[in-house]
Protein backbone atom coordinates (compact mmCIF):
# COMPACT_ATOMS: atom_id res chain seq x y z
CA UNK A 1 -54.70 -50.07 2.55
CA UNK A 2 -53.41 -46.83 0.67
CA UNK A 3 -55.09 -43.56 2.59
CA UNK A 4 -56.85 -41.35 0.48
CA UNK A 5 -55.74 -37.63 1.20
CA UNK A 6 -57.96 -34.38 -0.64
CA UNK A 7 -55.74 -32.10 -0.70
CA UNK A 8 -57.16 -28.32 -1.61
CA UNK A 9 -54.53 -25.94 -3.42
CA UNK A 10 -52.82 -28.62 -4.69
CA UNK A 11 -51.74 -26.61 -7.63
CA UNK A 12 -50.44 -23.99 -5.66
CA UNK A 13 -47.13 -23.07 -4.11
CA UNK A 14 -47.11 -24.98 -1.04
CA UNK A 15 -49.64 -27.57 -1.92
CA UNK A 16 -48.05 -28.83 -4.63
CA UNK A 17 -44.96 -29.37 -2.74
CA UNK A 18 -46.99 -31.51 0.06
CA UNK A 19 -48.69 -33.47 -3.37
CA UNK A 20 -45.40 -34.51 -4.66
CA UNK A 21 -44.52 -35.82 -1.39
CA UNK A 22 -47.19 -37.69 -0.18
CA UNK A 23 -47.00 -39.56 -3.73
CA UNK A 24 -43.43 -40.14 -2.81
CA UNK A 25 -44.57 -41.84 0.43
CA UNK A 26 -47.66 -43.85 -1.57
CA UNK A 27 -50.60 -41.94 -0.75
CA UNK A 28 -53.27 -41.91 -3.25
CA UNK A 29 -54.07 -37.95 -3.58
CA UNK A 30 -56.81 -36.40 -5.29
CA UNK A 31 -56.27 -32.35 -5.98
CA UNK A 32 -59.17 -29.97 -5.65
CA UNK A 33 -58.13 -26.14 -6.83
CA UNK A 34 -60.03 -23.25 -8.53
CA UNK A 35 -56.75 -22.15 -9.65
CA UNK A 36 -57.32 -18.64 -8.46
CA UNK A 37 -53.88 -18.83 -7.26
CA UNK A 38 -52.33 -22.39 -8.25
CA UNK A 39 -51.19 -23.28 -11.98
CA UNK A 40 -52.32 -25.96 -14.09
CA UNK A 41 -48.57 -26.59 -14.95
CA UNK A 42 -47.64 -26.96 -11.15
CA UNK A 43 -49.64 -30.00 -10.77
CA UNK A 44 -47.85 -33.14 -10.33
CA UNK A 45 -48.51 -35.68 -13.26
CA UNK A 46 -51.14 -38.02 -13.12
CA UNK A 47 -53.04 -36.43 -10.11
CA UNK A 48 -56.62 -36.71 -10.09
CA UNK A 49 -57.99 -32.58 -10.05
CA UNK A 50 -61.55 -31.44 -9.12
CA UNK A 51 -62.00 -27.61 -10.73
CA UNK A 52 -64.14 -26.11 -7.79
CA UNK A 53 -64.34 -24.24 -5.19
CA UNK A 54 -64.16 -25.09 -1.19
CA UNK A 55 -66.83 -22.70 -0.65
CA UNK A 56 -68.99 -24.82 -3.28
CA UNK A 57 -71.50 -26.74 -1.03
CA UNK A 58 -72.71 -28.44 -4.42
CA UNK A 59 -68.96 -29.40 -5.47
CA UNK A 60 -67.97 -30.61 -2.22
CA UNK A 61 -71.06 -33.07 -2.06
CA UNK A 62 -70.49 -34.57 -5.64
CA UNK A 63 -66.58 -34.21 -4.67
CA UNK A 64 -67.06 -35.86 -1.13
CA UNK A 65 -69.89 -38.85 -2.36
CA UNK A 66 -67.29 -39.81 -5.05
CA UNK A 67 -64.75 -40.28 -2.60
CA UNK A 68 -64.11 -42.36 0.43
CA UNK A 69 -60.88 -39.79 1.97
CA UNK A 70 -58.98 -40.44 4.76
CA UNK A 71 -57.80 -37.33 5.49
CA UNK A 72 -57.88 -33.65 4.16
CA UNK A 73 -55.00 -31.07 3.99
CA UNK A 74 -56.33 -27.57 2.95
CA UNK A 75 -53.87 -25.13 1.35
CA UNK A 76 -56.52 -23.42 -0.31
CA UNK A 77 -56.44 -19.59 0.93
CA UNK A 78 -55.55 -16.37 -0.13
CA UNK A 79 -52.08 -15.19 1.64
CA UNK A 80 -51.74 -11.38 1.39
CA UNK A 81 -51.08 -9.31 4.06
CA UNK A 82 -51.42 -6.29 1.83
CA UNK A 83 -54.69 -7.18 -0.44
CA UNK A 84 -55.88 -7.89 2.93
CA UNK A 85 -55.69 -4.50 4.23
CA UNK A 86 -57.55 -3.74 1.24
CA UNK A 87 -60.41 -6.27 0.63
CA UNK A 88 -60.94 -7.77 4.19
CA UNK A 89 -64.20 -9.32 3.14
CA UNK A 90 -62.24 -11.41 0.23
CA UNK A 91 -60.12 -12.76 2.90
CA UNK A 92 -63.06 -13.62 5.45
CA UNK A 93 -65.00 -15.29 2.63
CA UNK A 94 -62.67 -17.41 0.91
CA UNK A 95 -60.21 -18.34 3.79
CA UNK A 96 -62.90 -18.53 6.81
CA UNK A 97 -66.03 -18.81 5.81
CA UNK A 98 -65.05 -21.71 2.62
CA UNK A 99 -62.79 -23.67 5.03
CA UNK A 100 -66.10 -24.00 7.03
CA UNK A 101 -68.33 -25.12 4.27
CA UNK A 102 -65.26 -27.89 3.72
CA UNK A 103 -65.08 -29.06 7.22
CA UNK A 104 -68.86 -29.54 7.08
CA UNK A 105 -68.30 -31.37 4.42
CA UNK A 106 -65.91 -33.65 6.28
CA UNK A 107 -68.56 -33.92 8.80
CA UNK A 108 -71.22 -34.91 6.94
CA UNK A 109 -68.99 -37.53 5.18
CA UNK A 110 -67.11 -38.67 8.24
CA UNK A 111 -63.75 -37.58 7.42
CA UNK A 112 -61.60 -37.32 10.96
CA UNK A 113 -58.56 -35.89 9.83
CA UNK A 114 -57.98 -32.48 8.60
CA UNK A 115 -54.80 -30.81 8.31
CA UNK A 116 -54.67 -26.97 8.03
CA UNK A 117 -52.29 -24.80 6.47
CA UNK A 118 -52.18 -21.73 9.27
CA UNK A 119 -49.05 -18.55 9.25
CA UNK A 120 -47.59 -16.40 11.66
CA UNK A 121 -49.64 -13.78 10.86
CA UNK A 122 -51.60 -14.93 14.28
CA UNK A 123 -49.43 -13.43 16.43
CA UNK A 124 -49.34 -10.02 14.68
CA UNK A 125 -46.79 -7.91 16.84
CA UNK A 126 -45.41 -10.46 18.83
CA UNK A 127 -43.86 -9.42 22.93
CA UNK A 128 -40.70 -11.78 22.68
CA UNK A 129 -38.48 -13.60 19.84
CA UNK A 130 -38.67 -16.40 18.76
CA UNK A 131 -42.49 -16.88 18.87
CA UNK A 132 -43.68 -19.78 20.64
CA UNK A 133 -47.08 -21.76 19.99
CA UNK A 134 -48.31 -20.27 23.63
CA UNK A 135 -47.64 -16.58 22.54
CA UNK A 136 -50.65 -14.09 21.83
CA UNK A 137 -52.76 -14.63 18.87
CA UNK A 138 -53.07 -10.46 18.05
CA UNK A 139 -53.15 -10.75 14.61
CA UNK A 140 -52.40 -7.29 12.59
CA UNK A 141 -54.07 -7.69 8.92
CA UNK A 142 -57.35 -9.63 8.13
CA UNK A 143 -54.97 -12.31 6.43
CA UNK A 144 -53.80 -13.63 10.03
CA UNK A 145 -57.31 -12.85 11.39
CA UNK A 146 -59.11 -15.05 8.84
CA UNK A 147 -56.82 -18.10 9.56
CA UNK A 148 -57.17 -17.40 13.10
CA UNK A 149 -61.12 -17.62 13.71
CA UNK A 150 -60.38 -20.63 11.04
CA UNK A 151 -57.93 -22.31 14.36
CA UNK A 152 -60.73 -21.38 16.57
CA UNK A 153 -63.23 -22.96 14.32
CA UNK A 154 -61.69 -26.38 14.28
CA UNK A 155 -60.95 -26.38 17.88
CA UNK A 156 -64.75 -26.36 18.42
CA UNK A 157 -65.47 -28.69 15.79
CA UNK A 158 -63.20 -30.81 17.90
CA UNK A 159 -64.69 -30.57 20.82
CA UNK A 160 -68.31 -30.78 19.66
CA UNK A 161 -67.31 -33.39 17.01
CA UNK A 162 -64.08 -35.05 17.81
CA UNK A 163 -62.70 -33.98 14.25
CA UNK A 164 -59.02 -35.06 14.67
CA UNK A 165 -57.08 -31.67 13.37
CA UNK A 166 -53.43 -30.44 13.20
CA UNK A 167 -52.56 -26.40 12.82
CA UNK A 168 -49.87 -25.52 11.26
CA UNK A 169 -48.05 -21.75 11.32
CA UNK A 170 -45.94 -21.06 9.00
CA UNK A 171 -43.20 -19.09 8.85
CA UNK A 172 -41.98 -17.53 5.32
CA UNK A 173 -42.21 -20.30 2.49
CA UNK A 174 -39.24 -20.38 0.18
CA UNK A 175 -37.10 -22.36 -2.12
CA UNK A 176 -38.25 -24.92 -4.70
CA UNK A 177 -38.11 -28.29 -5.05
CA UNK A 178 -38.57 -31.72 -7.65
CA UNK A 179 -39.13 -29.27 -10.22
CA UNK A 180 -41.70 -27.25 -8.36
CA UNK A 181 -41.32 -23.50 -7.34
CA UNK A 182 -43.07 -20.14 -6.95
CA UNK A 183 -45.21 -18.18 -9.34
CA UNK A 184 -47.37 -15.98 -8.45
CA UNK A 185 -49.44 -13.43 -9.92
CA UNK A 186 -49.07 -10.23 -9.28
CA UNK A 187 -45.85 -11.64 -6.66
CA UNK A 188 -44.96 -9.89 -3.64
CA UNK A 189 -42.90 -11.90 -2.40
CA UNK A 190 -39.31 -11.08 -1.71
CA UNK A 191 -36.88 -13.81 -2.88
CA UNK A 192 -39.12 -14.77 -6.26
CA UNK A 193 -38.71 -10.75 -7.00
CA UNK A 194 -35.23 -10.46 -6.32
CA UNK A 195 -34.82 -13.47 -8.41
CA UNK A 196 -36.41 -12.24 -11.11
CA UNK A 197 -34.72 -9.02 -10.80
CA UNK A 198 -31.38 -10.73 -11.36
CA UNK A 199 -32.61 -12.46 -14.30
CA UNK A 200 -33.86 -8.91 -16.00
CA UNK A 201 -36.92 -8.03 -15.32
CA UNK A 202 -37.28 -4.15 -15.25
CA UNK A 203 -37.37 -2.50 -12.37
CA UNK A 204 -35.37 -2.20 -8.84
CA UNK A 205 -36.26 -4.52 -6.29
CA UNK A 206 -38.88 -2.47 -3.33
CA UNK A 207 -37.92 -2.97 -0.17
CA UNK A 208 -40.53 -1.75 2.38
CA UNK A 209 -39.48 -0.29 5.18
CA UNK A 210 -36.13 1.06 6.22
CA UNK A 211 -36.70 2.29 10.05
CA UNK A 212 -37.54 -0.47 11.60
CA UNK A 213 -36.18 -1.36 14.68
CA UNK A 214 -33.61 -4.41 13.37
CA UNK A 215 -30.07 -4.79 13.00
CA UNK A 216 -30.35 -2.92 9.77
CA UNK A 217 -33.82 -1.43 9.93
CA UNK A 218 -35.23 -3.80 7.52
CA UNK A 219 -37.90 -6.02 8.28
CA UNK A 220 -36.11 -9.94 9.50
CA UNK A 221 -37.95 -12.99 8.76
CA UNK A 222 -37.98 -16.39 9.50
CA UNK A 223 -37.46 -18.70 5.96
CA UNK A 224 -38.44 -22.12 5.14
CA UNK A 225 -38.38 -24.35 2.37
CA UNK A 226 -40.96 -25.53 1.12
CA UNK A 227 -39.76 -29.06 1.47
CA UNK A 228 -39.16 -29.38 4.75
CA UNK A 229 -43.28 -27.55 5.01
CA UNK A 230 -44.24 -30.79 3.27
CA UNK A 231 -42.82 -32.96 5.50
CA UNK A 232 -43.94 -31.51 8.50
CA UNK A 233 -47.47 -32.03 6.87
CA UNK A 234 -46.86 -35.44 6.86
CA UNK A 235 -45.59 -35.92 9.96
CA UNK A 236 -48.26 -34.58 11.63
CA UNK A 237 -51.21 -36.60 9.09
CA UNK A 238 -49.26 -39.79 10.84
CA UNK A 239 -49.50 -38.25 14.21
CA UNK A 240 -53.16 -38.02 13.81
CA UNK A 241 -53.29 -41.72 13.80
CA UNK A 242 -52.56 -41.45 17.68
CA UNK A 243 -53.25 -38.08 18.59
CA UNK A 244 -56.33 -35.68 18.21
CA UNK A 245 -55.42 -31.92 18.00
CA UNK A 246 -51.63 -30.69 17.29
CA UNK A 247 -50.48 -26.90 16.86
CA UNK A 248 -46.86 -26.18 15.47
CA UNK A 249 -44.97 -23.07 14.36
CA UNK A 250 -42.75 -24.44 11.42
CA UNK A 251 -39.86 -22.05 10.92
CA UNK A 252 -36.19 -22.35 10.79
CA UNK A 253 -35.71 -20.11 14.24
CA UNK A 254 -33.18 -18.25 12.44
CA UNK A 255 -34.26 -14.44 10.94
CA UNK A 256 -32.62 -12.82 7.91
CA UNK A 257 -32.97 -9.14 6.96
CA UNK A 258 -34.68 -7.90 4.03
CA UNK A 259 -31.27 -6.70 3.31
CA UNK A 260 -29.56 -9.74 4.05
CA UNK A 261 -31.95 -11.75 1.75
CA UNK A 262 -30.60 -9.22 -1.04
CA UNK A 263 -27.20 -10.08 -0.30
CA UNK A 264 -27.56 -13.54 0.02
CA UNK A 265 -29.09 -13.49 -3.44
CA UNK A 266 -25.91 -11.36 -5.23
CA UNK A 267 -23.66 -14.14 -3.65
CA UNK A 268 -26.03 -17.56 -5.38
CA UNK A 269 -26.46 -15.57 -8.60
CA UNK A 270 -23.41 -13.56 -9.08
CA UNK A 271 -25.50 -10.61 -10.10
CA UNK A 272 -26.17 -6.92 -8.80
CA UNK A 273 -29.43 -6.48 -7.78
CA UNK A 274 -30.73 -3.02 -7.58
CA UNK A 275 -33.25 -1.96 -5.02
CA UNK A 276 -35.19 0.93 -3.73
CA UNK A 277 -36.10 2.30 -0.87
CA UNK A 278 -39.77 2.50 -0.16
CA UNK A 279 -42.36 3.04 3.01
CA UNK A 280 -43.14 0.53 4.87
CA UNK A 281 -46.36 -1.77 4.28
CA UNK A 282 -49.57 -1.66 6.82
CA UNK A 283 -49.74 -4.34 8.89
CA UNK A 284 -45.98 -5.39 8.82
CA UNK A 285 -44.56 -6.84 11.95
CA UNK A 286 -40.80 -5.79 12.55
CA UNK A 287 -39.58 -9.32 13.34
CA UNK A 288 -41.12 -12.72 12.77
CA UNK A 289 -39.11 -15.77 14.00
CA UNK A 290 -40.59 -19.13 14.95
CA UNK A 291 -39.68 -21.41 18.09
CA UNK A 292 -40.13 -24.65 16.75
CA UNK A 293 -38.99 -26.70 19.13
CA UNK A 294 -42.07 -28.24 19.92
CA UNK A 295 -42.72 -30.10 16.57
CA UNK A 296 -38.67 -31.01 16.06
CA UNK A 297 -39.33 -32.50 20.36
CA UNK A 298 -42.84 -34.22 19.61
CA UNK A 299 -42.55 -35.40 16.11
CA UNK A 300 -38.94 -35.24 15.33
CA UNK A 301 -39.51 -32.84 12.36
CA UNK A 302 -35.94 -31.14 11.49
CA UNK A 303 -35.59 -29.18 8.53
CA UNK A 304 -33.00 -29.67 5.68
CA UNK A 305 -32.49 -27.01 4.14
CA UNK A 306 -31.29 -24.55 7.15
CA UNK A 307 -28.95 -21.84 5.58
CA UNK A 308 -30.49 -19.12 3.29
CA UNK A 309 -27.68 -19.29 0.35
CA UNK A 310 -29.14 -23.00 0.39
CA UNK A 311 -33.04 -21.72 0.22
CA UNK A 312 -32.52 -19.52 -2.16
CA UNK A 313 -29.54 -21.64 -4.55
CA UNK A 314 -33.22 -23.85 -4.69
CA UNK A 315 -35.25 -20.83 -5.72
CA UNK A 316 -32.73 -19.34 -8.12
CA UNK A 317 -32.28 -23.35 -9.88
CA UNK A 318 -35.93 -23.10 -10.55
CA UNK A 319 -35.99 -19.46 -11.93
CA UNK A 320 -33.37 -19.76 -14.18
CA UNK A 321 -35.04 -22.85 -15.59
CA UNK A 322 -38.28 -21.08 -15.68
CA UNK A 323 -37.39 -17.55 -16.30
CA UNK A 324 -41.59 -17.51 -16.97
CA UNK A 325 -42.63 -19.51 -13.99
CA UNK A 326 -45.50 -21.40 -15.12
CA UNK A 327 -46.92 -19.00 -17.94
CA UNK A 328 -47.04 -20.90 -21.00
């Protein structure tokens, strides 16, 4: 019998890469996004979408009673460090206290398996590189303190309820893939703007933070496609078959420079990219690089796309493409 998998965000970035795939594989995948961040033109064809919210007790009951689901993976979360710093109750609200209302929800309608998306943004300032599972959860910016209580939450829920859960860090999303990539709105993110600085868009390219204590003294981070994300999702929805509770950093365990990234980019495009110097961002760890080893010796998860030219060759396909993203 086909499993039924809700996935939340699944017009976002991420989410709509871990959509495409689990239709590739022949799961039966209904989409539930208020499109707050995701894009109506990012959804994979013929989906089934819910417009709602996860905090929406009424919409997960109609949602929920509609539905027999197997399984739920929840993308659905707001994922800046910055706005963080600035609206810490936004963060708490939509990416704590809704992810509750939607495991209650699961409860209620006895749904075992529940797949969440997590970040580094746990660890905050982390002792030692690369950053284990075991390592301190000292989380800098409300952003990695909301998805923490959010791990703690489920690991009670587990232990009270036997809800069958999987936590997944992640690392630094990148790259697109079957015709999907990043758009978002206002974007902070490094590769889409350096992207879309090589295609024209006014402006130099801010890079935050010169003096920090790297190689170059720009911040290094730890980048993975959003592919090989999506299949680590689904690696670990079939380990829940057999196993109960699984936590996994999913990073390449390779960091690149701020300045590197810029490079890298001038090489795929064959454009100058102009930058400027700016101070750094609150909250902004020097260093963030994952030790996976535990999902690639437990679940045999490798990634494919390994190099950065290779990430970002993705990214900069997609861009050129869609020099608008997903704006109509």
């Amino acid at each position: 019998m086909t499993e039924h998998i809700l996935v939340t965000g699944g017009a976002g970035y991420i989410g709509g890469a871990a959509v495409r795939l689990l239709l590739q594989h022949n799961y039966q995948v209904t989409v539930l996004d208020n499109f707050s961040r995701g894009h109506r033109r990012s959804l994979a064809d013929g989906v089934p979408l819910i417009v709602g919210d996860t905090g929406n007790r009424d919409c997960l009951t109609g949602l929920f009673s509609a539905n027999r689901f197997d399984a739920v993976m929840h993308f659905a979360a707001f994922a800046e460090v910055g706005e963080s710093m600035l609206h810490p109750a936004k963060y708490f609200q939509n990416n704590t206290c809704s992810t509750l209302a939607l495991v209650e929800a699961c409860l209620v309608h006895n749904v075992s398996k529940f797949v969440f998306s997590s970040t580094c943004a746990v660890f905050g300032f982390p002792d030692s590189i690369p950053i284990p599972e075991t390592a301190a959860k000292l989380p800098a910016n409300p952003y990695g303190q909301s998805k923490l209580q959010t791990e703690i939450m489920l690991d009670w829920f587990h232990r009270v309820h036997g809800l069958r859960y999987a936590v997944l860090r992640y690392f630094n999303a990148a790259g697109a893939w079957d015709g999907h990539g990043e758009h978002h709105q206002p974007e902070s993110h490094l590769i889409p703007n350096v992207l879309r600085a090589a295609l024209g868009t006014p402006g130099a390219v801010p890079v935050f933070g010169t003096d920090y204590p790297t190689p170059d003294g720009t911040c290094v981070r730890d980048f993975i496609h959003i592919y090989d994300l999506a299949t680590a999702h689904l690696a670990v929805l079939q380990s829940l078959e057999t196993s109960d509770r699984q936590i996994y950093n999913l990073g390449n365990g390779t960091g690149f420079s701020v300045r590197e990234v810029l490079a890298a980019a001038a090489h795929v495009t064959g454009r100058k990219i102009a930058f400027t110097e700016s101070p750094r961002r609150p909250g902004d760890p020097p260093v963030l690089v994952a030790d996976s080893g535990k999902i690639r010796r437990e679940l045999g998860w490798m990634p494919k796309y390994t190099s950065l030219e290779e990430i970002v060759e993705t990214a900069w396909s997609w861009h050129v493409a869609n020099p608008n993203g997903y704006a109509e």
